[in-house]
N, C-alpha and C. Protein backbone atom coordinates (compact mmCIF):
# COMPACT_ATOMS: atom_id res chain seq x y z
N UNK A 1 -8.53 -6.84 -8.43
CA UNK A 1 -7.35 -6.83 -7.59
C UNK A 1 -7.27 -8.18 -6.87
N UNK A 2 -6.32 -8.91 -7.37
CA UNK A 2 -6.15 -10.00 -6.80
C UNK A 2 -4.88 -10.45 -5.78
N UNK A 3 -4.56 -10.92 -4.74
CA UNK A 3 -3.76 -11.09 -3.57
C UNK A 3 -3.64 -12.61 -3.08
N UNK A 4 -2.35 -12.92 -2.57
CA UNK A 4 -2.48 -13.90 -1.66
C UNK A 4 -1.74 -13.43 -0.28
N UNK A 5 -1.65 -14.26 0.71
CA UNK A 5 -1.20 -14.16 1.87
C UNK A 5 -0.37 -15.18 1.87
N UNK A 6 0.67 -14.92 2.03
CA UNK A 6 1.83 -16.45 2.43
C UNK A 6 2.80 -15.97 3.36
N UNK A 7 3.01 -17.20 3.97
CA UNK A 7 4.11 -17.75 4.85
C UNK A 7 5.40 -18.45 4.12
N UNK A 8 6.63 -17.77 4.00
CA UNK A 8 8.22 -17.93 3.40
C UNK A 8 8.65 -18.66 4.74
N UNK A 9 9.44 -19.81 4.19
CA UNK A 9 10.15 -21.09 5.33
C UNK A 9 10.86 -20.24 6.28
N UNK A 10 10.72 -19.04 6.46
CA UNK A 10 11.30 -18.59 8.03
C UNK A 10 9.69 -17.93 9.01
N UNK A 11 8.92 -18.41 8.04
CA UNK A 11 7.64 -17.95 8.96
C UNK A 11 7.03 -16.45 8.39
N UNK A 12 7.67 -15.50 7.89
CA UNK A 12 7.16 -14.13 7.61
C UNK A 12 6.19 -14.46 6.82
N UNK A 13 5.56 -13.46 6.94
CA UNK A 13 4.43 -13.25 5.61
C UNK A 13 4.55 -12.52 4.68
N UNK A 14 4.32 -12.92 3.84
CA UNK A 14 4.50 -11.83 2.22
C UNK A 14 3.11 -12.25 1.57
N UNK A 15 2.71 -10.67 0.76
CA UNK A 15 2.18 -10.65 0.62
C UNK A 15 2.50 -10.10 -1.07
N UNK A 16 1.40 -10.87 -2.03
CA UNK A 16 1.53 -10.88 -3.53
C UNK A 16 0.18 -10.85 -4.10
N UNK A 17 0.29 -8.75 -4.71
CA UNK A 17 -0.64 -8.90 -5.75
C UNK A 17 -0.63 -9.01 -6.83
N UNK A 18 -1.84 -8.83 -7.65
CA UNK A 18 -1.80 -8.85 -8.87
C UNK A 18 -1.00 -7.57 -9.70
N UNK A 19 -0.49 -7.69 -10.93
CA UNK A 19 -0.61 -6.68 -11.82
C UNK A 19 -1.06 -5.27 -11.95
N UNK A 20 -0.52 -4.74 -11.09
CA UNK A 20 -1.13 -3.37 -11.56
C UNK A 20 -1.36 -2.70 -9.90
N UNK A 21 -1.30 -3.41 -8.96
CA UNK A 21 -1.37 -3.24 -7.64
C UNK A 21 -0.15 -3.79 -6.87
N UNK A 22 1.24 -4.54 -7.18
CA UNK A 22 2.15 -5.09 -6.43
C UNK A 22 2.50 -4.31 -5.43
N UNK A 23 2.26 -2.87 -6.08
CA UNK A 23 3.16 -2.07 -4.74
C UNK A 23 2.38 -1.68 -3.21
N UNK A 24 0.97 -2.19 -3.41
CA UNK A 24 0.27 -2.25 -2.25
C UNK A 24 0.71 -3.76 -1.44
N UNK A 25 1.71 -5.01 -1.96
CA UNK A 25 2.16 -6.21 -1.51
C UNK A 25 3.49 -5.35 -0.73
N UNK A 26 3.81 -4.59 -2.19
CA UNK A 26 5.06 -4.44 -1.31
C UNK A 26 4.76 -2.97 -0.32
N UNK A 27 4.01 -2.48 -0.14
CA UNK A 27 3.66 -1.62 1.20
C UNK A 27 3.69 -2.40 2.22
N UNK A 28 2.39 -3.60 2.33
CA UNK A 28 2.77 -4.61 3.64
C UNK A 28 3.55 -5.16 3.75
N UNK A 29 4.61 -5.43 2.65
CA UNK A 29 5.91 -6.48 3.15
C UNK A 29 6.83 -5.72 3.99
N UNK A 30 7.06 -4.20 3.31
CA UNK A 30 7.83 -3.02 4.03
C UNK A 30 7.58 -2.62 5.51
N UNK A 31 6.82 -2.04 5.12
CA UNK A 31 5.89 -0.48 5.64
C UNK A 31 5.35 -1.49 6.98
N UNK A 32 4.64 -2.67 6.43
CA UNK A 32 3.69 -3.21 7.94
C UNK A 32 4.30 -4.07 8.44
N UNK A 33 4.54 -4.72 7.56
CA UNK A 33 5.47 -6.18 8.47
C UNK A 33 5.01 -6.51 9.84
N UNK A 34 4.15 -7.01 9.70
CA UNK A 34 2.87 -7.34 10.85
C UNK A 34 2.69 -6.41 11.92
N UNK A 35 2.75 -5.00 11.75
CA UNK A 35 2.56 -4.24 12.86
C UNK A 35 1.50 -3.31 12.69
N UNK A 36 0.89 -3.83 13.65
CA UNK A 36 -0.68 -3.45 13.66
C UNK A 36 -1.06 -2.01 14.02
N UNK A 37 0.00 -1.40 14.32
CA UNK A 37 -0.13 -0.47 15.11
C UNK A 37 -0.13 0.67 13.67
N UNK A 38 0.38 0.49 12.36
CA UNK A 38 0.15 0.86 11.24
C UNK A 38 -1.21 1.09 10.83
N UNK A 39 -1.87 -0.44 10.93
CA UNK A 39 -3.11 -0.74 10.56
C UNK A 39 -4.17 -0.01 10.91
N UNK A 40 -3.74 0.21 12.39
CA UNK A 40 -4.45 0.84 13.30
C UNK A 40 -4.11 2.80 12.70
N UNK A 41 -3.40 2.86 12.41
CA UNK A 41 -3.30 4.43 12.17
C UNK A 41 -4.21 4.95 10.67
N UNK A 42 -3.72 3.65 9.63
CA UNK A 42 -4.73 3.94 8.43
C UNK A 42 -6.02 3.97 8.68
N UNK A 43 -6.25 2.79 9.44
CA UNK A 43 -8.41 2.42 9.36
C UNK A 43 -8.59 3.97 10.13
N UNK A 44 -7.72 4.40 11.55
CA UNK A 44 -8.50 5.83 11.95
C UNK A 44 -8.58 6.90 10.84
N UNK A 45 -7.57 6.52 10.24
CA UNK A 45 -7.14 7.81 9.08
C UNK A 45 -8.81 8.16 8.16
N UNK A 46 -8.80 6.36 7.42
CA UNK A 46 -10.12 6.44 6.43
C UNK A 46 -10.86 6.49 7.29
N UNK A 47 -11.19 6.60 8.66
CA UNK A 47 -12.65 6.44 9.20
C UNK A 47 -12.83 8.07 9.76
N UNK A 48 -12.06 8.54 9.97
CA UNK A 48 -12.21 10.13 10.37
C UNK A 48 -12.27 11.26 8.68
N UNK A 49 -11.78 10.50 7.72
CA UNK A 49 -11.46 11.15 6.46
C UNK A 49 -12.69 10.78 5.59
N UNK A 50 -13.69 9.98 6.15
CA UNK A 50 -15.27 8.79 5.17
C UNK A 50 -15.84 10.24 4.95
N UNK A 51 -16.13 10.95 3.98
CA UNK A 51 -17.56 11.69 3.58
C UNK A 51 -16.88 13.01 3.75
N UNK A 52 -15.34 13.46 3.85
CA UNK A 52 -15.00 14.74 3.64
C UNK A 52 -14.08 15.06 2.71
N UNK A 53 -13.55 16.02 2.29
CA UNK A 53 -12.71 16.38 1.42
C UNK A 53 -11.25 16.61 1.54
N UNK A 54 -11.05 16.56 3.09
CA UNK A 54 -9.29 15.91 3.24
C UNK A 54 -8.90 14.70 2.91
N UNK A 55 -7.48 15.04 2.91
CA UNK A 55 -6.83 13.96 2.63
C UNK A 55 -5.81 13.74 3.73
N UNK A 56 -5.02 12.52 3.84
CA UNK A 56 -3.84 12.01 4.72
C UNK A 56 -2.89 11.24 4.12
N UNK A 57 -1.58 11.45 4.33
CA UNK A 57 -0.28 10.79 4.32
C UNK A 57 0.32 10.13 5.17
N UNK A 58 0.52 9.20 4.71
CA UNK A 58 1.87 8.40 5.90
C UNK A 58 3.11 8.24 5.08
N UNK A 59 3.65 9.07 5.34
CA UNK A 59 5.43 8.19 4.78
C UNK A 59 5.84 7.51 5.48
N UNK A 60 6.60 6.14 4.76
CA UNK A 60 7.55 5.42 5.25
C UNK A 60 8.72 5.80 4.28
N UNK A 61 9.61 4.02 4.92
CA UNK A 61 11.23 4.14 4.62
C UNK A 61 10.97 4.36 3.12
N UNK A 62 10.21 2.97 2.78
CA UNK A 62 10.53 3.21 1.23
C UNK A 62 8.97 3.42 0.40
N UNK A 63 7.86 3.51 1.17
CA UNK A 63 6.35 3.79 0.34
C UNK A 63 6.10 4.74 0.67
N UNK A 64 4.99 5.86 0.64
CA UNK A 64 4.37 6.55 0.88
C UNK A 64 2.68 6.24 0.67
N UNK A 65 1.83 6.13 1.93
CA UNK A 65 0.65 6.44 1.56
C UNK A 65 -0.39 7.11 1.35
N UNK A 66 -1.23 7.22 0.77
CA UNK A 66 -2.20 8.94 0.22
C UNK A 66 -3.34 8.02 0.59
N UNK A 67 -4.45 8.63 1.21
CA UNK A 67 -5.94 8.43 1.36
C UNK A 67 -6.41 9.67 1.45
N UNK A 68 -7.64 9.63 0.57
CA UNK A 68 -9.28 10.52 0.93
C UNK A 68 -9.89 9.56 1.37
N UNK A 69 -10.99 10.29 1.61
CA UNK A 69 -12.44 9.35 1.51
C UNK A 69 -12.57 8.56 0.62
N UNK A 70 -12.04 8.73 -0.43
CA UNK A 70 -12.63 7.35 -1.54
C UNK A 70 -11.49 6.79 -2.64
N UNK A 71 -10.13 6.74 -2.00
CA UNK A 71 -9.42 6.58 -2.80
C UNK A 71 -7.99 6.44 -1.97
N UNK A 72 -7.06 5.42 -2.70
CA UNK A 72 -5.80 5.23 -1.64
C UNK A 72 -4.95 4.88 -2.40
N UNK A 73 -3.65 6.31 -2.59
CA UNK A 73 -2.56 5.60 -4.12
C UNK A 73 -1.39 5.29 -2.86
N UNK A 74 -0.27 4.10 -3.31
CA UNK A 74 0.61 3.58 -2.65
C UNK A 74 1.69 4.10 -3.84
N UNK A 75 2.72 5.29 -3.18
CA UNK A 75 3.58 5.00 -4.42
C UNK A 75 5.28 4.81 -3.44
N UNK A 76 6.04 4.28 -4.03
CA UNK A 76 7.58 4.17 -4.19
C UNK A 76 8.47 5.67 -3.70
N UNK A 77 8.61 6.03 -2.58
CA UNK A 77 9.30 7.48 -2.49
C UNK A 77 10.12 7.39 -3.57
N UNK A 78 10.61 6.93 -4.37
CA UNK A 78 11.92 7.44 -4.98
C UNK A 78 11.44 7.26 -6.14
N UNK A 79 10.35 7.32 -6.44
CA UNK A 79 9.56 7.73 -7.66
C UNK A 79 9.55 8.93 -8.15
N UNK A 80 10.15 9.69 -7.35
CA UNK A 80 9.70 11.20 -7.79
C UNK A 80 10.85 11.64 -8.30
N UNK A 81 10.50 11.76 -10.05
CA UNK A 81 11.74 12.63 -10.96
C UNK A 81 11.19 13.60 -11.36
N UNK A 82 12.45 14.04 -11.94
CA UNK A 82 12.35 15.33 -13.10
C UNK A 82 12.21 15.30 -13.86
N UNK A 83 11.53 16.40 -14.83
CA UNK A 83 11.05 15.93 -16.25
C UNK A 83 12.93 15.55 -16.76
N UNK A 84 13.54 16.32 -16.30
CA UNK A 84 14.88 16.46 -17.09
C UNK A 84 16.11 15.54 -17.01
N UNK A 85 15.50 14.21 -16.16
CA UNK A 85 16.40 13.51 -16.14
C UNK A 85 16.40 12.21 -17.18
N UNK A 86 15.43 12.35 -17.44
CA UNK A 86 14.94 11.45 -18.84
C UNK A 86 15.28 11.69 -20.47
N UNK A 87 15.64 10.76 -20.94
CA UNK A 87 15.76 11.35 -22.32
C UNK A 87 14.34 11.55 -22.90
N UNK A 88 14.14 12.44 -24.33
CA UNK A 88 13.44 12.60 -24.71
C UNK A 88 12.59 11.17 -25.77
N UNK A 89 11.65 11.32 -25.41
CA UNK A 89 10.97 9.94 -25.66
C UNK A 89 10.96 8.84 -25.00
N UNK A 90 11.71 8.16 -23.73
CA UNK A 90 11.46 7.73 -23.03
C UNK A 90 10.66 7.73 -21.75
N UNK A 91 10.23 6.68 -21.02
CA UNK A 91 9.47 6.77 -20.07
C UNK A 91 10.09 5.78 -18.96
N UNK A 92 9.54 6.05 -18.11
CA UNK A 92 9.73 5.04 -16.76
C UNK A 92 9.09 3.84 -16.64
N UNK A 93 8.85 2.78 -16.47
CA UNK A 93 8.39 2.01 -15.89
C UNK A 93 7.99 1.87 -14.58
N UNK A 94 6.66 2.14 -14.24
CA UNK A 94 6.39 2.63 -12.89
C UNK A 94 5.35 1.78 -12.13
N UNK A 95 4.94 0.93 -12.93
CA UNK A 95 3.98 -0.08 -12.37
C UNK A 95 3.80 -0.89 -11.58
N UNK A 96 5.20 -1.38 -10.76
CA UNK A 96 5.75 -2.10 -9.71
C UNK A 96 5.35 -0.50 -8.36
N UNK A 97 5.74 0.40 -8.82
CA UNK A 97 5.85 1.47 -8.03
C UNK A 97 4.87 2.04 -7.62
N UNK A 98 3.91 2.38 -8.28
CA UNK A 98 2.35 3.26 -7.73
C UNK A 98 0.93 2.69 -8.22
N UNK A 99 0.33 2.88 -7.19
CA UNK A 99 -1.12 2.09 -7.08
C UNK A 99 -1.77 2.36 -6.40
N UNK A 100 -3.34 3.05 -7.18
CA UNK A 100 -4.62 3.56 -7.12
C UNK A 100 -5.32 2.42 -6.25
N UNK A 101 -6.55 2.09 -5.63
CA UNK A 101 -7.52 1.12 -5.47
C UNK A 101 -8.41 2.60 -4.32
N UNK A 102 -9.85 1.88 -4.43
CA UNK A 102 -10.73 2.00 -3.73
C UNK A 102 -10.75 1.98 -2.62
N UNK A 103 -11.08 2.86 -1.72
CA UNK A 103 -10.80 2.70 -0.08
C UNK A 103 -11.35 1.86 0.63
N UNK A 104 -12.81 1.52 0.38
CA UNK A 104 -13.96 0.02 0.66
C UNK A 104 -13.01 -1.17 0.41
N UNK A 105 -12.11 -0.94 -0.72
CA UNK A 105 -11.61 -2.86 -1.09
C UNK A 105 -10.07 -2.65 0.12
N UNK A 106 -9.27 -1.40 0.03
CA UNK A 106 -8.37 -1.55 0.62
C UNK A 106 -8.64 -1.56 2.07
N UNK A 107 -9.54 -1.38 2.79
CA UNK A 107 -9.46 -1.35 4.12
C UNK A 107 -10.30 -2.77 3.93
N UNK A 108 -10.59 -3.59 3.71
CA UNK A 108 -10.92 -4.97 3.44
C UNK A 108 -9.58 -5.86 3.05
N UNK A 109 -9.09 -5.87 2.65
CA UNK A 109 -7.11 -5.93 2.15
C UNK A 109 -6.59 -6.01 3.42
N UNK A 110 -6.79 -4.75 4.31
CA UNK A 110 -6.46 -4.69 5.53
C UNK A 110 -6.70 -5.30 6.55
N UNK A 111 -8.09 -5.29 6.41
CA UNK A 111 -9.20 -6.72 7.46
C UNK A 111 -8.46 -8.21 7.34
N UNK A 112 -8.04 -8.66 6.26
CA UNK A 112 -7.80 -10.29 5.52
C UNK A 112 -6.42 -10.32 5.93
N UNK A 113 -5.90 -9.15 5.73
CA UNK A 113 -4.40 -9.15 6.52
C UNK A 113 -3.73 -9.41 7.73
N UNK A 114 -4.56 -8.26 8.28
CA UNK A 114 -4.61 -9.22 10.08
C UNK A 114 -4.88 -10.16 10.78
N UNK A 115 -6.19 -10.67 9.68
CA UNK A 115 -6.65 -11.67 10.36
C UNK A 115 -5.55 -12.86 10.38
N UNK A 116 -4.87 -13.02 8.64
CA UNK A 116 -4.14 -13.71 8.55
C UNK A 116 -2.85 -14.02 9.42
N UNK A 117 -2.32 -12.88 9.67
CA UNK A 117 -1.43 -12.48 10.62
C UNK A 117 -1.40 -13.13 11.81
N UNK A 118 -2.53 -12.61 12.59
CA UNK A 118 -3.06 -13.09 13.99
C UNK A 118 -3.03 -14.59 14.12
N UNK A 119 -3.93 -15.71 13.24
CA UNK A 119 -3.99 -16.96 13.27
C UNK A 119 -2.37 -17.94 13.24
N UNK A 120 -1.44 -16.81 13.09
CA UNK A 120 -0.44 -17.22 13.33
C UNK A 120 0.97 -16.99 14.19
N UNK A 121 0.28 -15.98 14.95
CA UNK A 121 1.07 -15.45 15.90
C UNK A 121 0.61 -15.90 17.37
């Protein structure tokens, strides 16, 4: 899982991952948009959720996030179809939209984020 942190000529930060994870870029471009007070709700989330068998949600406008203890999918609210709106044999393209990672690397994701954040605020 690869990421950068950047600054766009009006100052925001955006954030760009790799392949197969974008929609955890576009969770923080959305969903956080430097507000820590997010940040602050996930790390309690995984740190009260480390070594048990619940799970937690946060919806936003346009992501939704899922954590257990050992696992954190980011998907697209408006991801969610019906089998029946599809023709037969086609599929979605959903890869921009939902994304698995490890809860150890994403709350580290999270650490590099703020920090970045902060050094410029």
């Amino acid at each position: 899982m690869d990421y950068d942190f950047l600054r766009d000529i009006t100052g925001k930060v955006q954030v760009r991952f790799s392949m197969g994870h974008e929609v955890i870029g576009h969770w923080l471009n959305e969903e956080v948009a430097g507000d820590f007070s997010v940040l602050d709700k996930v790390e309690a989330a995984a740190t009260e959720l480390k070594g048990s068998e619940r799970s937690w949600q946060l919806e936003g406008k346009e992501y939704t996030l899922w954590l257990d203890g050992e696992e954190v999918m980011i998907r697209a609210n408006q991801l969610e179809f019906d089998g029946d709106e599809i023709e037969e044999g086609m599929s979605y393209y959903d890869e921009e939209s939902l994304s698995f990672c490890g809860i150890e690397d994403f709350l580290l994701v999270l650490s590099k984020y703020r920090a970045f954040v902060s050094t410029y605020r």
